[in-house]
Protein backbone atom coordinates (compact mmCIF):
# COMPACT_ATOMS: atom_id res chain seq x y z
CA UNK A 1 -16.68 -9.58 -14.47
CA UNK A 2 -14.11 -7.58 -16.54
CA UNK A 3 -13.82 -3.96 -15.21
CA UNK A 4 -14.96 -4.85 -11.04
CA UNK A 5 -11.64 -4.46 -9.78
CA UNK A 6 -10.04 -1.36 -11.53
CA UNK A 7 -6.47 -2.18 -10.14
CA UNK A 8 -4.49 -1.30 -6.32
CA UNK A 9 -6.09 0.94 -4.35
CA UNK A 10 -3.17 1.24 -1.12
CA UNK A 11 -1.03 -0.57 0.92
CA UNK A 12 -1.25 -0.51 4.83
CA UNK A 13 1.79 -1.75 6.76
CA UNK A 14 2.47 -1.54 10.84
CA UNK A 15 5.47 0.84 11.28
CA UNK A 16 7.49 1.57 14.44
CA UNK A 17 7.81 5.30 15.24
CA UNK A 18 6.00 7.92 13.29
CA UNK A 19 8.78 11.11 12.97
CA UNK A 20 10.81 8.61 10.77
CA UNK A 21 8.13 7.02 8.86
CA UNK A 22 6.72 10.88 7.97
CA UNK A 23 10.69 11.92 7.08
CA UNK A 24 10.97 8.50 4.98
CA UNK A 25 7.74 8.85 3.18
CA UNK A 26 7.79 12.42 2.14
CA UNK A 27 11.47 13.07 2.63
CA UNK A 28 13.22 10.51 1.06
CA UNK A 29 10.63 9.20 -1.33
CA UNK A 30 8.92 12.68 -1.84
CA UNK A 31 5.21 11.60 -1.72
CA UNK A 32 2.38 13.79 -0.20
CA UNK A 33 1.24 13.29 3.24
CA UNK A 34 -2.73 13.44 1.81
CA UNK A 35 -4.56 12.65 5.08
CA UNK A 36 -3.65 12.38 8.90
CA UNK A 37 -6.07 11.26 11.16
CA UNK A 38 -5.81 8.04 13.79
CA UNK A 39 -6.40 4.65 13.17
CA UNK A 40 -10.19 4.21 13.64
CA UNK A 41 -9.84 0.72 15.75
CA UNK A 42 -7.17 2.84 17.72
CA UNK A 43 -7.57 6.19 18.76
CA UNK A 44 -3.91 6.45 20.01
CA UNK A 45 -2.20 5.55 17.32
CA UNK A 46 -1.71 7.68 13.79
CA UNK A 47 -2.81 6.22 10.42
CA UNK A 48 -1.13 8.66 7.71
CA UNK A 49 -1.98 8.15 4.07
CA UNK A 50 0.61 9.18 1.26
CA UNK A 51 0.39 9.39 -2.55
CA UNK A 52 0.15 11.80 -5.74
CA UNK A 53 -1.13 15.31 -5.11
CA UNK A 54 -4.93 13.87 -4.27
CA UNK A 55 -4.38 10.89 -3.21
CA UNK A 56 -5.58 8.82 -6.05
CA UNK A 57 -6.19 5.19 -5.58
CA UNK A 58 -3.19 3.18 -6.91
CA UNK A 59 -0.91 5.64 -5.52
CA UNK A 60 -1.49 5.33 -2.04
CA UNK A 61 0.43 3.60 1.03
CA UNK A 62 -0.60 4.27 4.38
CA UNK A 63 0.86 3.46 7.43
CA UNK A 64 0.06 2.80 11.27
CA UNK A 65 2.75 4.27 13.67
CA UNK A 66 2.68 1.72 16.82
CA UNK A 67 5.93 2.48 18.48
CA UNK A 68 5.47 1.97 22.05
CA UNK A 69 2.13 0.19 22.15
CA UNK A 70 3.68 -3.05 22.56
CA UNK A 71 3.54 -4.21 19.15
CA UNK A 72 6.51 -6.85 18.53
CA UNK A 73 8.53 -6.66 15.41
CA UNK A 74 6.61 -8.58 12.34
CA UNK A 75 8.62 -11.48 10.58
CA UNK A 76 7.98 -12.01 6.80
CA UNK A 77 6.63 -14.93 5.26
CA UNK A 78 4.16 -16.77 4.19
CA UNK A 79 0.66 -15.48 4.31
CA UNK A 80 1.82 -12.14 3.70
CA UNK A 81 2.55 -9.27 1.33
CA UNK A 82 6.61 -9.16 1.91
CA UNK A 83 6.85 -6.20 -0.96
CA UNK A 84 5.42 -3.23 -1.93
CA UNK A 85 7.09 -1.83 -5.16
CA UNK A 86 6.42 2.45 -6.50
CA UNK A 87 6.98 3.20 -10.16
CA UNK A 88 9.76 5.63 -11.23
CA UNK A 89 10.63 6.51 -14.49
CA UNK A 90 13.09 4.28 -16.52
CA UNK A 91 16.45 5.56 -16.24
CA UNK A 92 16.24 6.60 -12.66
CA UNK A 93 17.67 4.52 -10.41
CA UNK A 94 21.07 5.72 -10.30
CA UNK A 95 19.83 9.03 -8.80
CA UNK A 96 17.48 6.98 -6.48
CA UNK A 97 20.37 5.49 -4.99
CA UNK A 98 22.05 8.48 -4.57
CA UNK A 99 19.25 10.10 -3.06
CA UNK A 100 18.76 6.90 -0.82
CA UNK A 101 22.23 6.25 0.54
CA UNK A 102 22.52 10.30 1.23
CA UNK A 103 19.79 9.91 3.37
CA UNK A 104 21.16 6.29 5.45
CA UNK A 105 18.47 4.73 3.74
CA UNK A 106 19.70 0.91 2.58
CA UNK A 107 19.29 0.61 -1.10
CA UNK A 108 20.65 -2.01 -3.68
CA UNK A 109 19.86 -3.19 -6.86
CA UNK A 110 18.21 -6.77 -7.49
CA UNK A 111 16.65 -9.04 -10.15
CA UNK A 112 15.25 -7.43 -12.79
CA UNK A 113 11.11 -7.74 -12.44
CA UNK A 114 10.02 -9.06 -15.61
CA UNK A 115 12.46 -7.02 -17.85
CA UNK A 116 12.02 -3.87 -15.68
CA UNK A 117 15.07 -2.93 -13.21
CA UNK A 118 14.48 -2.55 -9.48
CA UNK A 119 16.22 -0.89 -6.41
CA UNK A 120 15.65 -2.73 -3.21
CA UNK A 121 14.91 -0.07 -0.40
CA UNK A 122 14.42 -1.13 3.58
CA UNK A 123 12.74 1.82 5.42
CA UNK A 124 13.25 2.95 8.73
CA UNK A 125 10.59 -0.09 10.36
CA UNK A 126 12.70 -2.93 8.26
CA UNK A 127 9.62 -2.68 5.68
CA UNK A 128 11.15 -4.24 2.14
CA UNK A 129 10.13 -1.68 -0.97
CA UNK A 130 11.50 -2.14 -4.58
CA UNK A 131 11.33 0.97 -6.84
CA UNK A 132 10.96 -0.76 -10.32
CA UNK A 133 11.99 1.88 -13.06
CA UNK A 134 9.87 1.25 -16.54
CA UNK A 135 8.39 4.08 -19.47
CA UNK A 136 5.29 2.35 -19.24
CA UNK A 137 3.35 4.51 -16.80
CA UNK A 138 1.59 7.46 -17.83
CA UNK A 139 0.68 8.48 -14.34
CA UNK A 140 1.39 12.25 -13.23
CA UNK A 141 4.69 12.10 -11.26
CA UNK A 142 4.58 13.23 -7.60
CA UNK A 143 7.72 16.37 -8.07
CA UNK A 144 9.04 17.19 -4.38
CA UNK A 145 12.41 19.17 -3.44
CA UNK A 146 15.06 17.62 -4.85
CA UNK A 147 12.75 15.04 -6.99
CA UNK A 148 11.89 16.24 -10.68
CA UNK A 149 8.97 14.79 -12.90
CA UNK A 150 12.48 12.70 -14.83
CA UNK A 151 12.51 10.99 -10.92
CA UNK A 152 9.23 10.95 -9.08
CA UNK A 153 7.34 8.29 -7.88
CA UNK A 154 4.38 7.76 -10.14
CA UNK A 155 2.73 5.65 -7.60
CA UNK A 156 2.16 1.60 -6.50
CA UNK A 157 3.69 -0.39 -9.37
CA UNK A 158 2.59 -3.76 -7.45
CA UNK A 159 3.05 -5.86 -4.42
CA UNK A 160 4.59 -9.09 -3.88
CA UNK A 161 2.79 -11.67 -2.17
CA UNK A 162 4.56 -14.87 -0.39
CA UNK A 163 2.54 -17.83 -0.41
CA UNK A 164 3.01 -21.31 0.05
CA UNK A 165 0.97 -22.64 -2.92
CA UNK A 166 0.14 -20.59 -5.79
CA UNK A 167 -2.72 -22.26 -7.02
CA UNK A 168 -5.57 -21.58 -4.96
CA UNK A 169 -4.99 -17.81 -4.65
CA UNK A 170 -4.38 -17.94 -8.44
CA UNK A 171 -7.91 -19.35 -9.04
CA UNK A 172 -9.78 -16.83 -6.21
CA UNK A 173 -7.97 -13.71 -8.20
CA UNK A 174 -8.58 -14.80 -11.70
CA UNK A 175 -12.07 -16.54 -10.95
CA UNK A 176 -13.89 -14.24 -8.75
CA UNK A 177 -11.70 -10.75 -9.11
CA UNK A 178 -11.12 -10.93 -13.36
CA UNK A 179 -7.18 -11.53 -12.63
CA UNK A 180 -5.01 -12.63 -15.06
CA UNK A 181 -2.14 -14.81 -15.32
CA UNK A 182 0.30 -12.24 -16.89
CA UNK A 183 4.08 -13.77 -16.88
CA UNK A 184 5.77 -16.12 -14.88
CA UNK A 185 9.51 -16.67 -14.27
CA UNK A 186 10.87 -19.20 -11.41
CA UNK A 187 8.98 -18.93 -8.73
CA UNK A 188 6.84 -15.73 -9.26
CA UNK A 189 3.66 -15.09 -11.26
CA UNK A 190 2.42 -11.70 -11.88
CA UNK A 191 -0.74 -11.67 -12.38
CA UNK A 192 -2.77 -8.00 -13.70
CA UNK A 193 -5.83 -6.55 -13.65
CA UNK A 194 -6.96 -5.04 -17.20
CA UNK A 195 -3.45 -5.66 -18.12
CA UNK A 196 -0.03 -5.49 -16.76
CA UNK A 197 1.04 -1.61 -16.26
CA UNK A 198 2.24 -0.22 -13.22
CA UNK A 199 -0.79 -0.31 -10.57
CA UNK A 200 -2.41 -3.47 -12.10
CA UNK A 201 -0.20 -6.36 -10.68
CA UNK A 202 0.04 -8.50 -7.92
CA UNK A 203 3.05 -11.09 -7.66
CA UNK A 204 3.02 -14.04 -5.99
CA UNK A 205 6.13 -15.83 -4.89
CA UNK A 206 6.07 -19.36 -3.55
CA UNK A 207 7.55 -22.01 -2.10
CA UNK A 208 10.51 -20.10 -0.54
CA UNK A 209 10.11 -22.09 2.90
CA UNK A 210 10.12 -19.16 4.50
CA UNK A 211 7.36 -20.55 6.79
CA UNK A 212 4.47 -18.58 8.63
CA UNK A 213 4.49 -14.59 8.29
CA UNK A 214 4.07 -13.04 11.97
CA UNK A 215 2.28 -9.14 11.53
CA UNK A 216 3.70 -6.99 13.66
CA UNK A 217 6.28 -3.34 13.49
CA UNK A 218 7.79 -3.18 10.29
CA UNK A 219 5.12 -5.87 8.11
CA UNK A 220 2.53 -4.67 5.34
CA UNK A 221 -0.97 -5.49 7.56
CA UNK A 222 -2.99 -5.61 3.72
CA UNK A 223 -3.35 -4.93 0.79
CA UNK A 224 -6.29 -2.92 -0.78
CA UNK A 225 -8.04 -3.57 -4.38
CA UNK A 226 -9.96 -0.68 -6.06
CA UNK A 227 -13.55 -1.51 -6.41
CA UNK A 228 -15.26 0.14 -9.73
CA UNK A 229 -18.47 1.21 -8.09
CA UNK A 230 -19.63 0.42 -4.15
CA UNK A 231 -22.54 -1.98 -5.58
CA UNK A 232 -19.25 -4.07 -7.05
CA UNK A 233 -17.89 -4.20 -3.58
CA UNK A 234 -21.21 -5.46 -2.90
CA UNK A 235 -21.69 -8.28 -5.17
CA UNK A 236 -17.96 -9.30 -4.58
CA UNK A 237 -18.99 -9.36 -0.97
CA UNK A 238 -21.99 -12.12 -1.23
CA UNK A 239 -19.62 -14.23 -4.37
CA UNK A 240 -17.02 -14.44 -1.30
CA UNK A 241 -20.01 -15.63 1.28
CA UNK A 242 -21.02 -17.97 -1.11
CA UNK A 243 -17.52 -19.60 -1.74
CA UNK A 244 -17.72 -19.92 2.31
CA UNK A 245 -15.04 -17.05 3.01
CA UNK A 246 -15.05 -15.31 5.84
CA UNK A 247 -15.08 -11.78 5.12
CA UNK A 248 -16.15 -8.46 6.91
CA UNK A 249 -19.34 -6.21 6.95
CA UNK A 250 -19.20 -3.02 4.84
CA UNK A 251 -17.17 -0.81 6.74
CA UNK A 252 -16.50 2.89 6.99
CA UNK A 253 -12.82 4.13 6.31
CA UNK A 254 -14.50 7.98 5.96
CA UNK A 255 -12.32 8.35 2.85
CA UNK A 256 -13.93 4.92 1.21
CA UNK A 257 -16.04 2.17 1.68
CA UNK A 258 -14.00 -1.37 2.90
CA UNK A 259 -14.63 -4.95 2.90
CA UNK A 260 -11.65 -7.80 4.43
CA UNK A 261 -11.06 -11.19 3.72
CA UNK A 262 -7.99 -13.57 3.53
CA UNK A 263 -7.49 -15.23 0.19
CA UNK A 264 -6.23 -18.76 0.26
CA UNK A 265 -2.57 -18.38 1.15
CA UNK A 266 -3.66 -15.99 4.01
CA UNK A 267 -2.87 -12.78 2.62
CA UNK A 268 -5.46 -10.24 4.06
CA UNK A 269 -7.32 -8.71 1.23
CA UNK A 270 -9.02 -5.32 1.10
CA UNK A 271 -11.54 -4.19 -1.37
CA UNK A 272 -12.26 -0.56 -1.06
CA UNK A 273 -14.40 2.18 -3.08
CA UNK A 274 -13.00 5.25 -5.47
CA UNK A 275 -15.78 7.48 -3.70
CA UNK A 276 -15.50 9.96 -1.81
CA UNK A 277 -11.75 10.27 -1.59
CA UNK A 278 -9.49 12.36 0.32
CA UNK A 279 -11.17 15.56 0.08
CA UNK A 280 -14.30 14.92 1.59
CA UNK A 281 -13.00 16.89 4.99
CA UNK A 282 -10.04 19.05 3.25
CA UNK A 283 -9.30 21.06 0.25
CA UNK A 284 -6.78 20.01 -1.94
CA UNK A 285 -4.32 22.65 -1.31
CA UNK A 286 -4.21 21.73 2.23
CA UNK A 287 -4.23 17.92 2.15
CA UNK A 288 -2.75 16.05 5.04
CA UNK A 289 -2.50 19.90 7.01
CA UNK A 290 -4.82 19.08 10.45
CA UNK A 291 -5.63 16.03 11.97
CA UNK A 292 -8.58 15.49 10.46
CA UNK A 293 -11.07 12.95 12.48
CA UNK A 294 -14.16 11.20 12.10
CA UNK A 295 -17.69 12.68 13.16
CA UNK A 296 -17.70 10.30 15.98
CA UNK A 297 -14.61 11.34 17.28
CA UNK A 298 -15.05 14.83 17.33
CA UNK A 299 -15.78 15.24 20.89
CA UNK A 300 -12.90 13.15 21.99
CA UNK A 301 -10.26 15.03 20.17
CA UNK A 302 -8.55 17.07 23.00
CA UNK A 303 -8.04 13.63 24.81
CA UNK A 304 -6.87 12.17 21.09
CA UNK A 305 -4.81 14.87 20.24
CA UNK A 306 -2.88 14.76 23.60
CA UNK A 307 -1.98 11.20 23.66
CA UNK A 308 -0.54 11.23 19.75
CA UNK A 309 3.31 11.91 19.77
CA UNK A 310 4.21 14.96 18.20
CA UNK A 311 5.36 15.08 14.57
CA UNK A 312 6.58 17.94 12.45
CA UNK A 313 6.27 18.26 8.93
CA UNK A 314 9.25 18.71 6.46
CA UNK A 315 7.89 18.62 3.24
């Protein structure tokens, strides 16, 4: 099984309004907007994808703006990813923080993450994000105004799941997805894919008694693994069936190929393809430019287009 999963793929989280989620994104935390098109289960609403320069799985967090659709505020818990953590380069948090607080954007240092320090960072939606600074990632740095390859977000580092018990989401990851048990302090395990570098870890913290997560504005929605080859996906699809988990058809994101489940603590689980990526519809040099829509909602896009909010891009 070693080599299936190849390590994070995104992050999707609910957000409240979209102008501050765009400034906060590429603004504040200077990634690309790659892609904007609308949430394919809802035409109304936005679904904007940021990373590196491409786009390039393990980079990637992508949000759905519901402001106003009467979508309640989320609550974290358990049964939920309650932290998404970016990579920046050792010796940078100090000018993160700057950055951050310049901006009105709540930042403070916590806990070290397994020998690696972290800045806590709550966006505009009440999302928690840590930026864990570490020389371990030789990933291309995203440079934006202000933000210089000694600064820039490298991409994911990891996410931080809350669950209630460890143990049977332990077993599905390391069983089934080639997981490993990677370090352990208190009440977190990190657990890595073909290792422990940035982009390769999931952490699971537990028994918190922080009860029942609630999804809603301002929660991650799930959390995407990055299948090897779409006949992976495949096979990972039926060894879920056959352990009785519910999980979804193969469905079409445009961009890649998905498949859903929950694992055992309830976290909702994404496996999605490499292929084709983000510039299947656009060039690279105009990434995230025009709302770019699927084939079957071509004809609809003068209705789509007027009932989006506006947004204007800053960077």
């Amino acid at each position: 099984m070693t080599g299936r999963i190849l390590g994070l793929h995104h992050v999707t989280a609910t957000v409240a309004e979209a102008q501050p989620d765009l400034d906060f994104c590429t603004g504040a935390l200077g990634l690309r907007l790659v892609k904007r098109t609308v949430n394919f289960d809802n035409r109304n609403v936005y679904h904007f994808y940021y990373g590196d320069e491409r786009g390039t799985p393990g980079t990637i967090w992508t949000t759905f703006p519901y402001a106003g659709m009467g979508v309640p505020p989320g609550r974290f818990g358990e049964g939920q990813v309650t932290t998404t953590s970016f990579s920046v380069p050792a010796g940078s948090l100090d000018d993160w923080a700057a950055r951050l607080r310049e901006r009105g954007v709540t930042a403070a240092r916590v806990d070290d993450r397994f020998g690696e320090p972290a800045l806590a960072v709550t966006d505009p939606s009440g999302l928690a994000f840590e930026l864990v600074a570490t020389a371990r990632d030789p990933r291309t740095p995203r440079v934006a105004p202000g933000i210089g390859p000694a600064t820039a977000v490298r991409g994911l580092h990891g996410v931080t799941l809350t669950v209630a018990a460890p143990d049977p989401t332990v077993a599905l990851l390391t069983d089934l997805l080639g997981f490993s048990v990677v370090a352990e302090a208190g009440k977190r395990i990190r657990l890595g894919i073909g290792g422990d570098l940035p982009g390769h870890t999931l952490d699971l913290v537990h028994g918190t008694g922080a009860g029942p997560a609630r999804n809603g504005l301002g929660t991650v929605h799930h959390v995407a693994l990055a299948a090897a080859t779409a006949e992976v996906q495949r096979e990972i699809r039926d060894e879920l069936i056959a352990r009785g988990r519910q999980v979804t058809e193969v469905l079409d994101r445009q961009y890649f190929q998905s498949i859903y489940f929950r694992e055992p603590g309830g976290v909702l689980l994404e496996i999605a393809t490499v292929a084709p990526g983000f510039t299947v519809d656009e060039p690279l040099e105009s990434l995230g430019c025009g709302l770019m829509l699927p084939a079957w909602e071509e004809a609809n896009r003068p209705r789509i287009e007027a009932g989006l909010p506006p947004i204007v891009q800053r960077a």
